[in-house]
N, C-alpha and C. Protein backbone atom coordinates (compact mmCIF):
# COMPACT_ATOMS: atom_id res chain seq x y z
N UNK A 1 0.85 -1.17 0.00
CA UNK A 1 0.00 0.00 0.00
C UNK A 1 0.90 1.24 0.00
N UNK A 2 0.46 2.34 -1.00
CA UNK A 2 1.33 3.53 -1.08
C UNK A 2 0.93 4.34 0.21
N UNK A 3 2.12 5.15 0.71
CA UNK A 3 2.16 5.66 1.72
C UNK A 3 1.32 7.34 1.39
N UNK A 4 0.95 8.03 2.04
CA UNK A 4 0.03 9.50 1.37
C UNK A 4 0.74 9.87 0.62
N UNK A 5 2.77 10.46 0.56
CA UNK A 5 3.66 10.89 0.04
C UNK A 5 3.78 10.27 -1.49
N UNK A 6 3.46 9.07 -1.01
CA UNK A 6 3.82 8.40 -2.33
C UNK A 6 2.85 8.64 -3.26
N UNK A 7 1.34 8.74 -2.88
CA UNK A 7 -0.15 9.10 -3.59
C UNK A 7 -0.01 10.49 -4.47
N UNK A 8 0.79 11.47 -3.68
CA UNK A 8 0.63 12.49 -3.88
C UNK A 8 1.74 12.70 -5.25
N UNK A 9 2.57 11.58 -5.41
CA UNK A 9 3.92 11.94 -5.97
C UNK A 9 3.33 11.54 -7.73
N UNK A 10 2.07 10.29 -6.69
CA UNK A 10 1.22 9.78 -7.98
C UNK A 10 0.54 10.74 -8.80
N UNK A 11 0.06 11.89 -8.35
CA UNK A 11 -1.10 12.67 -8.92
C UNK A 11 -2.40 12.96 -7.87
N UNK A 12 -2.00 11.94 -6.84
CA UNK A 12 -3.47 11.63 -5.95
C UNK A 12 -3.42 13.04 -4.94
N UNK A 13 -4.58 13.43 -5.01
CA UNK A 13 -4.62 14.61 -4.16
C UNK A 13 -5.40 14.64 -2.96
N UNK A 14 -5.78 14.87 -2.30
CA UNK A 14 -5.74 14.78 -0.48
C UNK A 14 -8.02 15.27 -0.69
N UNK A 15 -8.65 14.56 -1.06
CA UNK A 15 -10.47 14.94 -1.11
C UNK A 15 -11.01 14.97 0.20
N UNK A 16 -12.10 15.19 0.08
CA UNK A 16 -13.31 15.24 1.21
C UNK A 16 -14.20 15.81 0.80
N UNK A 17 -15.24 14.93 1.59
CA UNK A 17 -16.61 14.46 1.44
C UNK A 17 -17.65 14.69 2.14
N UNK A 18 -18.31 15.67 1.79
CA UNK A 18 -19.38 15.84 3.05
C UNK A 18 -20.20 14.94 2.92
N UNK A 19 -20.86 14.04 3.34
CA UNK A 19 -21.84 13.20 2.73
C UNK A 19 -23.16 13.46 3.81
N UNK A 20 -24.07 14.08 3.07
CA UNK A 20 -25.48 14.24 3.88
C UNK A 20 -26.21 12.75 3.60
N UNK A 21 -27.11 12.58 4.51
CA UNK A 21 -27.61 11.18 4.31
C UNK A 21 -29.13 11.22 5.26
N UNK A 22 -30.08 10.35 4.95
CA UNK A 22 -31.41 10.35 5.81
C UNK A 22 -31.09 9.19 7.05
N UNK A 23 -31.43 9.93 8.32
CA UNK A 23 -31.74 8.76 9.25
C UNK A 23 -32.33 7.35 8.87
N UNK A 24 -32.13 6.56 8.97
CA UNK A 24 -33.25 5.67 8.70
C UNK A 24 -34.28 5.57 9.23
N UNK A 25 -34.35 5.71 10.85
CA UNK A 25 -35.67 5.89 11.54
C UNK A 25 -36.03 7.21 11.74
N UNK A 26 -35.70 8.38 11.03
CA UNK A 26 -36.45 9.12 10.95
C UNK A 26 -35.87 10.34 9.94
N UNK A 27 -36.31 9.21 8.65
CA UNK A 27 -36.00 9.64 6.78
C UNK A 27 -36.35 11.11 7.34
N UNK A 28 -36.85 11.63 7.84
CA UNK A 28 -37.08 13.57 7.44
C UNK A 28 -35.78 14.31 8.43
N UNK A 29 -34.76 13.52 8.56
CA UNK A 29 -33.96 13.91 9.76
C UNK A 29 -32.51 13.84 8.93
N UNK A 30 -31.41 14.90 8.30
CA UNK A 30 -30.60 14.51 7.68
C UNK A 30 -29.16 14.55 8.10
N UNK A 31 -28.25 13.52 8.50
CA UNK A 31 -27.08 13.22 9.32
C UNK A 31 -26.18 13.79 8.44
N UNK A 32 -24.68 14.06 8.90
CA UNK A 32 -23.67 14.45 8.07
C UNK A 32 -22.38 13.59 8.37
N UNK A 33 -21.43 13.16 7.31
CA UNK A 33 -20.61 12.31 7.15
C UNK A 33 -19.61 13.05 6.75
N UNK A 34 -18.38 13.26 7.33
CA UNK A 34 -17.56 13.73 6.68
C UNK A 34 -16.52 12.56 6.39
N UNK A 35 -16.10 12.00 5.24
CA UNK A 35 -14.77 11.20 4.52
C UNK A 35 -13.89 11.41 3.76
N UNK A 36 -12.45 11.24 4.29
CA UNK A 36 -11.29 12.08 3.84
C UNK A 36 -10.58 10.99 3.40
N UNK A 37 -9.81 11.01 2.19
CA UNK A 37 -8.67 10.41 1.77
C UNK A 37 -8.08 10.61 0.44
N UNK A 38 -6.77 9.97 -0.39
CA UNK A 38 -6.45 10.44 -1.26
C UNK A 38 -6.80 9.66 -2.80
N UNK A 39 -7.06 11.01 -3.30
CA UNK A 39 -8.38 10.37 -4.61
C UNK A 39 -7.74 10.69 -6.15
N UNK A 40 -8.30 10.72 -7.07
CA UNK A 40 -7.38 10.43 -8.40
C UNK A 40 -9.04 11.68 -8.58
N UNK A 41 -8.77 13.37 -8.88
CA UNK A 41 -9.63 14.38 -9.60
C UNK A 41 -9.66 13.73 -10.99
N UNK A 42 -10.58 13.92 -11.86
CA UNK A 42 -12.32 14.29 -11.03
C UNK A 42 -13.14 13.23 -11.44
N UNK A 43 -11.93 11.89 -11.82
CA UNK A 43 -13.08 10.67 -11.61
C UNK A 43 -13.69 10.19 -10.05
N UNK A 44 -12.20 10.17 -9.54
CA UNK A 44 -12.58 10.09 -7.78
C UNK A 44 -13.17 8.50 -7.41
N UNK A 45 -12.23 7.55 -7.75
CA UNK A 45 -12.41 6.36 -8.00
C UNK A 45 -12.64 5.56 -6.69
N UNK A 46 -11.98 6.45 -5.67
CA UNK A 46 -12.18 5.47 -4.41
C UNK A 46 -13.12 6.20 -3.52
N UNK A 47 -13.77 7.51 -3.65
CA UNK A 47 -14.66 8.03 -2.94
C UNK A 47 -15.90 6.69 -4.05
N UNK A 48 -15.96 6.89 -5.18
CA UNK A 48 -17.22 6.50 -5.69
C UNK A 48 -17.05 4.92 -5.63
N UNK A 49 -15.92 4.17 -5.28
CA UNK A 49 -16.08 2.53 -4.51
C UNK A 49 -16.60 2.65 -2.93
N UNK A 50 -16.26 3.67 -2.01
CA UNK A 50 -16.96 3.83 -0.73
C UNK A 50 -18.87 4.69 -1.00
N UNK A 51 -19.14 5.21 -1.96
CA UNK A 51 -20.69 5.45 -2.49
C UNK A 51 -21.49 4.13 -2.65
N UNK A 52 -20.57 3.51 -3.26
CA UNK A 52 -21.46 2.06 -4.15
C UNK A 52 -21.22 1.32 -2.48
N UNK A 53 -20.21 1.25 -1.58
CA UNK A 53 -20.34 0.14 -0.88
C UNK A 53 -21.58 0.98 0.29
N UNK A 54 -21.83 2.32 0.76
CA UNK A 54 -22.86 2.60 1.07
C UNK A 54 -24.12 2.27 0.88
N UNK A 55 -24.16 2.87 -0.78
CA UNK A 55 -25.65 2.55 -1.04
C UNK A 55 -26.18 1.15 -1.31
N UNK A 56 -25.00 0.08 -1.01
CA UNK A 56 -25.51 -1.40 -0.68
C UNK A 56 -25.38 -1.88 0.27
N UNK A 57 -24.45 -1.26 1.44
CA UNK A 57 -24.22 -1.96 2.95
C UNK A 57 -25.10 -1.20 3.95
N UNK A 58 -25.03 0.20 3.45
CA UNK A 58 -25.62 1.12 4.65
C UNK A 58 -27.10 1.62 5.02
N UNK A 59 -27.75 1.40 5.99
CA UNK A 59 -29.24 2.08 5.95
C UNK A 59 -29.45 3.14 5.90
N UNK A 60 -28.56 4.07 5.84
CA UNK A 60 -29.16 5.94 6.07
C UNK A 60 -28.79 5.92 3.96
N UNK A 61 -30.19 6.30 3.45
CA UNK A 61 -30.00 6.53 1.68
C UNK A 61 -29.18 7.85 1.89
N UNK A 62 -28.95 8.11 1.07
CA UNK A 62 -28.27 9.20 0.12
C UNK A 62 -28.78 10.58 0.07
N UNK A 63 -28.31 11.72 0.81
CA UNK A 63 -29.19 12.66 0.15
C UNK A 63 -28.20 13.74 -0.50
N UNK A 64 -26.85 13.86 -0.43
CA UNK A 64 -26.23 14.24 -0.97
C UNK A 64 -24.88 14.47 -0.78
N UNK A 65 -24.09 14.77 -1.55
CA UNK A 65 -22.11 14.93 -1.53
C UNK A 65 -21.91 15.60 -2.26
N UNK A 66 -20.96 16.57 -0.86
CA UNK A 66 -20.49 17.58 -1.57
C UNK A 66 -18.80 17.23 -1.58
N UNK A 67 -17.78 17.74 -2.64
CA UNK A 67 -16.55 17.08 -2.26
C UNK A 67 -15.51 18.49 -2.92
N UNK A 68 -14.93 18.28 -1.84
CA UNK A 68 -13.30 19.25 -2.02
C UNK A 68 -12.41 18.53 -1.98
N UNK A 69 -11.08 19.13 -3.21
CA UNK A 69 -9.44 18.29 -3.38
C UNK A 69 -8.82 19.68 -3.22
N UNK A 70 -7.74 18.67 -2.91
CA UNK A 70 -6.61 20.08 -3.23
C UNK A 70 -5.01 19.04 -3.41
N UNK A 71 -4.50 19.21 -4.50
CA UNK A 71 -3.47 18.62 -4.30
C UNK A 71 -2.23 19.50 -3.18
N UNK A 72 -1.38 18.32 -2.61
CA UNK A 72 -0.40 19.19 -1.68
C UNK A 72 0.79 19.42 -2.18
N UNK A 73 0.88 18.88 -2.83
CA UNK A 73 2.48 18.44 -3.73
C UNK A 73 2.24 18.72 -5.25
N UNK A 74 2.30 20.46 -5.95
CA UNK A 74 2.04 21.01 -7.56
C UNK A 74 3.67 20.79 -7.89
N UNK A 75 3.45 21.43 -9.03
CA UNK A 75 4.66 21.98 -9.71
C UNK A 75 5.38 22.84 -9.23
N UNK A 76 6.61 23.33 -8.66
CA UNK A 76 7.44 24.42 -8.44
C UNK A 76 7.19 25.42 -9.55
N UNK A 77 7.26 26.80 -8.90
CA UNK A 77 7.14 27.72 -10.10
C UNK A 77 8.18 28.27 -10.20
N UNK A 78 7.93 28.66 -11.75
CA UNK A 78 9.25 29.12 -12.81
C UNK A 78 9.56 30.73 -12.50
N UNK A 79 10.18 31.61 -12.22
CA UNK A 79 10.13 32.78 -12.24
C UNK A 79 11.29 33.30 -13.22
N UNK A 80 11.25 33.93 -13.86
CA UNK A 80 12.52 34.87 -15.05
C UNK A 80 13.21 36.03 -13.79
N UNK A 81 14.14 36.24 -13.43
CA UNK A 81 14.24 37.31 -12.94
C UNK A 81 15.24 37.90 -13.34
N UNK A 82 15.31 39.67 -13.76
CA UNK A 82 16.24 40.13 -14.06
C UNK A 82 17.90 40.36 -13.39
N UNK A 83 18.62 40.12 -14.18
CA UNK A 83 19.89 40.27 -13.05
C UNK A 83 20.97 40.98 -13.91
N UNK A 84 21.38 41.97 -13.40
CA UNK A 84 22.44 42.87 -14.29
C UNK A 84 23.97 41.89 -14.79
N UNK A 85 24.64 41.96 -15.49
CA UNK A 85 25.70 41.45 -15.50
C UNK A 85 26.85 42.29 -15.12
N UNK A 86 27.45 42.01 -14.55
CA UNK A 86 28.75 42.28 -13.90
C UNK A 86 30.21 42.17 -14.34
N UNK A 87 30.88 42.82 -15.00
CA UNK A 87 32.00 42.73 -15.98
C UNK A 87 32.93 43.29 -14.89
């Protein structure tokens, strides 16, 4: 298993998940889930394998997800900077 460092080195960037959901015993009542881990934007392959294992293991349905990434590890930036030469 890749370590977070290593995810990140992959492309994988650091998501989360608000996941609203209905009580089951009392559907007009809506709970909040928050789930964090590192995901492949903007298919999001392992948030949407933990959706599917919800909406077949879990009793509170679905009422909605909201989701934020941010990778931690971009590109270094390039800067030009002027510098006199010195003779």
């Amino acid at each position: 298993m890749a370590s977070g460092l290593q995810k990140q080195l992959m492309g994988f960037s650091l998501t989360t998940a608000e996941i609203l959901y209905h009580l089951p015993d009392h559907p007009s009542l809506l709970q909040s889930f928050v789930w964090q881990e590192y995901d492949q934007a903007p298919e999001f392959p392992t948030l949407r394998r933990f959706l599917d294992f919800w909406k077949t293991d879990i009793e509170g349905p679905l009422h909605s997800v909201n989701v934020i990434y941010q990778k931690l590890i971009t590109p270094g930036e390039v800067r030009l900077v002027n510098l006199e030469r010195f003779h």
